[in-house]
Protein backbone atom coordinates (compact mmCIF):
# COMPACT_ATOMS: atom_id res chain seq x y z
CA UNK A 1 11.53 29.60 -36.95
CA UNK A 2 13.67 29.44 -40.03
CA UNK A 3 11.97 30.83 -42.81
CA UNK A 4 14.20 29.37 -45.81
CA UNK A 5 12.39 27.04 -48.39
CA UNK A 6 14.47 25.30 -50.52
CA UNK A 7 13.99 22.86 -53.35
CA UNK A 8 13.80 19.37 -51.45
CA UNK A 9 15.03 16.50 -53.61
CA UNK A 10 14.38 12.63 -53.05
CA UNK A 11 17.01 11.13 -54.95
CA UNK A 12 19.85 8.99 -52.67
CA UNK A 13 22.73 7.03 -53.93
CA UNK A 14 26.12 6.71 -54.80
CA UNK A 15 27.18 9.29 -57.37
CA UNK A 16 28.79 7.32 -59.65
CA UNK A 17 25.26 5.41 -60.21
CA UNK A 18 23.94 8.82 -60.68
CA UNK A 19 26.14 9.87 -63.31
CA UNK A 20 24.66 6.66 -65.29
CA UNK A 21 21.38 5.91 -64.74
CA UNK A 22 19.84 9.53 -63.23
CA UNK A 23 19.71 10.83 -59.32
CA UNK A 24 16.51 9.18 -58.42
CA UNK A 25 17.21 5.74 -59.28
CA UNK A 26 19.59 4.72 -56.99
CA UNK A 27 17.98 6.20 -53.94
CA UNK A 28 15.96 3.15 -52.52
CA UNK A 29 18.63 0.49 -52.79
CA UNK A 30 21.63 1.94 -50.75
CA UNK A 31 19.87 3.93 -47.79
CA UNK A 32 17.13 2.24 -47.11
CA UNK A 33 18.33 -1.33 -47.84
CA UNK A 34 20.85 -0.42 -45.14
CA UNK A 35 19.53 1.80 -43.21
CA UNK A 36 15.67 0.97 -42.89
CA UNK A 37 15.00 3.78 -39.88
CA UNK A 38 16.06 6.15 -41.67
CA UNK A 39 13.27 8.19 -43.68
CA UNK A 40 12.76 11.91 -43.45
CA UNK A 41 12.49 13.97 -40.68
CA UNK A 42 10.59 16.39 -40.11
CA UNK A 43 11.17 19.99 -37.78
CA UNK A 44 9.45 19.93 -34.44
CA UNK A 45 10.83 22.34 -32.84
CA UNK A 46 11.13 25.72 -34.58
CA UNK A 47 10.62 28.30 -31.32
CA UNK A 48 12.06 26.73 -28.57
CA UNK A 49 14.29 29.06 -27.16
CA UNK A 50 17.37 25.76 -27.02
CA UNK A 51 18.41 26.39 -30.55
CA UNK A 52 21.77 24.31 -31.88
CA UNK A 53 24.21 25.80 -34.48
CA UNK A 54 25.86 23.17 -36.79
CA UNK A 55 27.47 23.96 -40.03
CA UNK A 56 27.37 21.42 -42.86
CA UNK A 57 29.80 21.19 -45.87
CA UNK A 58 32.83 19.49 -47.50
CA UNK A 59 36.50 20.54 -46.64
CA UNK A 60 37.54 24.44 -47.29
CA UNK A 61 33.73 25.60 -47.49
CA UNK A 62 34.01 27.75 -44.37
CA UNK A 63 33.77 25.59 -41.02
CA UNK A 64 37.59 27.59 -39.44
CA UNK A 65 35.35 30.79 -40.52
CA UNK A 66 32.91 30.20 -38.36
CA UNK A 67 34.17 27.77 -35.64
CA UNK A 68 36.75 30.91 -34.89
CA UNK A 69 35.22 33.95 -36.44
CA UNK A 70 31.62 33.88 -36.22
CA UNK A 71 31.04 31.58 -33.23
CA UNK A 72 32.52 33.56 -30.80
CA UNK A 73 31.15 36.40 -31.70
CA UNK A 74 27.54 35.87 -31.89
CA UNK A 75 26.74 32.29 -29.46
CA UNK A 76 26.30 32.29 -26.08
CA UNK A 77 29.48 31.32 -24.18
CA UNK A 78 30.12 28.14 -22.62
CA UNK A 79 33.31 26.06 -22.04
CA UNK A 80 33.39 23.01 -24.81
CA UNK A 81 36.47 21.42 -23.77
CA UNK A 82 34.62 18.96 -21.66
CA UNK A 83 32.37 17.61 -24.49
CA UNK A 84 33.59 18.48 -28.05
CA UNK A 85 35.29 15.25 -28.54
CA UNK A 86 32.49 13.25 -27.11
CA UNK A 87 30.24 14.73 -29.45
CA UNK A 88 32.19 14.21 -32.32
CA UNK A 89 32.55 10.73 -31.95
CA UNK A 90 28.75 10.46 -31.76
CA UNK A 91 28.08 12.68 -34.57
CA UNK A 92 30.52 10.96 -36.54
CA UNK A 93 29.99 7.84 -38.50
CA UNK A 94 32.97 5.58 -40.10
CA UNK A 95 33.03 5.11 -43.96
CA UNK A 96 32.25 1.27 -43.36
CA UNK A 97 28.58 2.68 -41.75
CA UNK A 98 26.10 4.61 -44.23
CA UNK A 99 24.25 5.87 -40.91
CA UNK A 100 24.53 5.61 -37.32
CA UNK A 101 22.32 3.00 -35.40
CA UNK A 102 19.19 3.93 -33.17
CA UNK A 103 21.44 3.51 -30.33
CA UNK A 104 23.77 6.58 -31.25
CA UNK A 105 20.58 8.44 -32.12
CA UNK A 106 19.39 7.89 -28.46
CA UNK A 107 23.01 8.82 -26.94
CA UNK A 108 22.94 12.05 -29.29
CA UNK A 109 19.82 12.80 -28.05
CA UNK A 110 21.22 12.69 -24.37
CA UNK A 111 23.74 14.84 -24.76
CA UNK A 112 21.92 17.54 -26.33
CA UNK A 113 19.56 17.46 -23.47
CA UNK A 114 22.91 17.97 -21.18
CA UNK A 115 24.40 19.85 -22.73
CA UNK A 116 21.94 22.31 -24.99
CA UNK A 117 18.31 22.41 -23.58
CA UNK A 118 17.53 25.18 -21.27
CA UNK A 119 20.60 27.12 -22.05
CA UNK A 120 18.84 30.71 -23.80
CA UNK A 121 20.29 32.04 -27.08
CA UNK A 122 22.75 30.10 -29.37
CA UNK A 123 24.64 27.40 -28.61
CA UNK A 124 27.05 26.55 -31.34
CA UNK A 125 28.93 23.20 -31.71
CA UNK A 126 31.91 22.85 -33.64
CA UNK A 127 31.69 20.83 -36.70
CA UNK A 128 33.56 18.47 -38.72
CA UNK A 129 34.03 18.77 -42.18
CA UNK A 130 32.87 15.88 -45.11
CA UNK A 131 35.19 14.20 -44.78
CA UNK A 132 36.41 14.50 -41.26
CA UNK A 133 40.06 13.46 -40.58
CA UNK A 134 41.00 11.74 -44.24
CA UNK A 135 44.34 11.00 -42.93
CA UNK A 136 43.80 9.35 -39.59
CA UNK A 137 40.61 7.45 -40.36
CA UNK A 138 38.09 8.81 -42.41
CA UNK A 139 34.91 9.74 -40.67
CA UNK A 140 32.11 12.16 -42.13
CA UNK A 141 28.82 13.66 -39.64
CA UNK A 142 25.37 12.33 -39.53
CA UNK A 143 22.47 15.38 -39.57
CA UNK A 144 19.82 12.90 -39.97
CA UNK A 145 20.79 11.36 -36.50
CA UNK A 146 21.38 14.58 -35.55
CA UNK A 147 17.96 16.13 -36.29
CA UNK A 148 15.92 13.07 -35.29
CA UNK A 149 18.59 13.47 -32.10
CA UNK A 150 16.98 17.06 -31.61
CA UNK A 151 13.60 16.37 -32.46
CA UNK A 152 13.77 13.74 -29.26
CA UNK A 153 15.94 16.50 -27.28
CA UNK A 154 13.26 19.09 -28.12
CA UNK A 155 16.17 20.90 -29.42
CA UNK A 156 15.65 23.93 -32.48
CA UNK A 157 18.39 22.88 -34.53
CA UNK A 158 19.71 24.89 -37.17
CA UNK A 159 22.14 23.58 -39.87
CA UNK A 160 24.26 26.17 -41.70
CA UNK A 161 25.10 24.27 -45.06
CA UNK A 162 28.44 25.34 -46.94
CA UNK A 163 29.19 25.75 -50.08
CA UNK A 164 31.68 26.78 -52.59
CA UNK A 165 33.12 26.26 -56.12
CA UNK A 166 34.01 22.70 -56.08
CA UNK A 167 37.51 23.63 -58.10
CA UNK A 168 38.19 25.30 -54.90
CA UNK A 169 36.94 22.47 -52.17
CA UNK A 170 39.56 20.20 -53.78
CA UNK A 171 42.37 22.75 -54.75
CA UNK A 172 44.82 19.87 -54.66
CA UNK A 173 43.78 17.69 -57.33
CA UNK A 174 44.90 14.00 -57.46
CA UNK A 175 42.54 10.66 -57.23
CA UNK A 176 42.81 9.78 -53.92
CA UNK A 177 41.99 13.34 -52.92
CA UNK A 178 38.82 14.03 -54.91
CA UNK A 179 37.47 10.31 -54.68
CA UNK A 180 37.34 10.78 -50.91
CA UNK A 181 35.63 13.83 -51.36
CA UNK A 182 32.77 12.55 -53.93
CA UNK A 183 32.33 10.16 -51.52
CA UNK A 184 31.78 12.56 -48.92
CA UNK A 185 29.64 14.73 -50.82
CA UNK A 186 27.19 11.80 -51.91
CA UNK A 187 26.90 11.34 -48.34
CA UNK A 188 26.34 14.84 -46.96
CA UNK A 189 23.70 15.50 -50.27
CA UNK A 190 22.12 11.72 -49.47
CA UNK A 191 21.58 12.83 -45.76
CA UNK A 192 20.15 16.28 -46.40
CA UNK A 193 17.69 15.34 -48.90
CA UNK A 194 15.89 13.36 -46.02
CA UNK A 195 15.76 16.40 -43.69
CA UNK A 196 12.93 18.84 -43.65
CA UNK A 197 14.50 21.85 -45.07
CA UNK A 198 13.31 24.30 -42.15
CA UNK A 199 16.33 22.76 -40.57
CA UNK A 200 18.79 24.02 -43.03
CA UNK A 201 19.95 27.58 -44.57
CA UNK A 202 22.36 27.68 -47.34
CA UNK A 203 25.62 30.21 -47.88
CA UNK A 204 28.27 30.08 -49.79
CA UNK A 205 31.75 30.90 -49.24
CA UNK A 206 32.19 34.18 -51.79
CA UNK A 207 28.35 35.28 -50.53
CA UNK A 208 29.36 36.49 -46.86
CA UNK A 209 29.55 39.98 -47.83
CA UNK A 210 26.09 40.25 -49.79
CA UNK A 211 23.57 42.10 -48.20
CA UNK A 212 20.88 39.70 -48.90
CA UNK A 213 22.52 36.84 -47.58
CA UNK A 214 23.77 38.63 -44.77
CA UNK A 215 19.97 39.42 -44.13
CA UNK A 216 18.77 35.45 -45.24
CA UNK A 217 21.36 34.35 -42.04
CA UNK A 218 20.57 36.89 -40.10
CA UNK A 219 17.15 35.77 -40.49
CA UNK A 220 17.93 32.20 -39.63
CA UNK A 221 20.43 32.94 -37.10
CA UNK A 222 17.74 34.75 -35.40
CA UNK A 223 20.47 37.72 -34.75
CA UNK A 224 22.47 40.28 -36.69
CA UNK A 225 25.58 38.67 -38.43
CA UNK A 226 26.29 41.64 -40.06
CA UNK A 227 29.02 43.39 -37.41
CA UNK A 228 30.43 39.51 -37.35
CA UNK A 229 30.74 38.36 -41.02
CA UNK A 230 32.53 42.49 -41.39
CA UNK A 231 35.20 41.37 -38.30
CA UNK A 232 35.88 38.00 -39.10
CA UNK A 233 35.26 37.35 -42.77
CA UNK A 234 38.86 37.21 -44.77
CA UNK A 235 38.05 35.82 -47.90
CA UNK A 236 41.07 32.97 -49.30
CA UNK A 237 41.51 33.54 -53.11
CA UNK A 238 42.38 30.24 -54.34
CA UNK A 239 40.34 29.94 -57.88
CA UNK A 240 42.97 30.40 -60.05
CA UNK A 241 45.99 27.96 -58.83
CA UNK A 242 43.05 25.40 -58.05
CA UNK A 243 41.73 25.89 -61.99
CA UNK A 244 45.49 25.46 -63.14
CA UNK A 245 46.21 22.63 -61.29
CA UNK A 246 42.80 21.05 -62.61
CA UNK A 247 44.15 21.58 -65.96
CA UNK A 248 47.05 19.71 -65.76
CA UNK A 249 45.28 16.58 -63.73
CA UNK A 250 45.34 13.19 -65.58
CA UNK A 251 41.98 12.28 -67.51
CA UNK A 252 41.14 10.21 -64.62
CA UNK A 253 41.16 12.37 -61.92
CA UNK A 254 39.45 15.10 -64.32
CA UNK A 255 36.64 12.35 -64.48
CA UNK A 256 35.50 12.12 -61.16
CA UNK A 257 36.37 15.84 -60.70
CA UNK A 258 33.04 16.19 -63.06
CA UNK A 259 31.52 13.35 -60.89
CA UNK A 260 32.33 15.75 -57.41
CA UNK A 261 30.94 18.87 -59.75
CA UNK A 262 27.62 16.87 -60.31
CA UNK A 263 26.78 16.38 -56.29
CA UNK A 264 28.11 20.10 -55.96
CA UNK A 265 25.40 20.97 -58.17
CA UNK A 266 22.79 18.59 -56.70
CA UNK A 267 23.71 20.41 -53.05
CA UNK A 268 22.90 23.54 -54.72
CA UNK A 269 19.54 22.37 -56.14
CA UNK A 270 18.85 21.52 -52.77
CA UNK A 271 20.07 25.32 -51.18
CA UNK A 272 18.18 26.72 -53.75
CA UNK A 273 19.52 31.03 -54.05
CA UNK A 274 22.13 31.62 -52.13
């Protein structure tokens, strides 16, 4: 199964509580005063020869990359037209919902059992990003209901989290832009922090052609990415415009840029080395 151990955190809650009072405090009061059946979940199924590809991360961290590159090239075929949309919609949970009910759990769970159990090497499911669709209605992806999904499904799941420089996930920098992406973020940190971390491996976008995360995926993966990462990987250099344009940002959006950096930094407690 995946071998990865990474530092697991507990604290939950909206980041602008966390840049006052500390990470751990605001945990209890937002998840689990809305969403009481959610707790953490732990990996079941680590050998079972079903295993599900999903990759995890903000905007701009790497999910074209892979959905494109990398997917083709190393999981088993199979024609998605027929159930990509349906999945993302169950996935998928609207900003007004912190988590999806037990009744999208249990219809998540059916169509992994359709669509992914019995099937022999990787299957890989295109992702959104957090958010998903900011400009037609903003939607990010559930992994908790997606690994308690699997656990039901008897699915192996593994979750490839991405990351990068946050001055680079935002690259355009006005409020609107980089509030809907902190609130993303404290979502997508809030909901790993209750997963097991078996289910998870971390890699970030400038780390594709290291050998030792090459090796850590591969590893994961449970096949060589090596010949994959060397075809597809064609790294976007957009560090300096995106550090310029932070410069010249008004003093508001420059504070909850620092608020986005802080759950950046809280994912990467979480991933651990990357």
């Amino acid at each position: 199964g995946p071998p990865d151990t990474h530092r697991h955190g507990a604290a939950q809650g909206s980041l602008h509580q966390w840049a006052r009072i500390g990470f751990a405090a605001a945990a209890l009061t937002l998840m689990f005063g809305i969403c009481p059946h959610y707790s953490h979940v732990p990996k079941l199924h680590s050998t079972s020869a079903a295993r599900l590809v999903y990759a995890v991360g903000l905007e701009h961290t790497g999910h074209h990359l892979w959905q494109q590159g990398l997917y083709p090239r190393l999981c088993t075929p199979r024609d998605n037209s027929s159930d990509l949309s349906g999945f993302a919609e169950l996935i998928n949970t609207g900003l007004e919902l912190p988590c999806a009910p037990r009744s999208r759990q249990r219809n998540i769970s059916n169509y992994l059992r359709r669509a992914v159990a019995g099937r022999a090497g990787l299957t890989c499911q295109n992702a959104c990003s957090y958010p998903c669709s900011p400009k037609i209605r903003p939607r990010n992806p559930d992994v908790v209901a997606l690994a308690n999904a699997s656990n039901a499904a008897r699915i192996d799941l593994r979750l490839l989290v991405l990351t990068r420089d946050a001055v680079e996930v935002v690259y355009r920098f006005n409020e609107p832009r980089v509030d809907s992406l902190v609130d993303a973020c404290t979502r997508m940190v809030e909901q790993l922090e209750l997963l097991d971390p078996a289910f998870y491996s971390c890699i970030d976008y400038r780390r594709y052609g290291d050998p030792a995360a090459r090796q850590r995926l591969s590893h994961f993966l449970g096949t060589d990415v090596g010949a994959a990462i060397d075809a597809a990987y064609k790294p976007t250099n957009r560090s300096s415009t995106a550090r310029e344009q932070l410069r010249r940002a008004d003093d508001a959006t420059q504070r909850r840029f620092r608020t986005l950096h802080l759950c950046t930094r809280r994912l990467a407690g979480l991933c651990g080395p990357t």
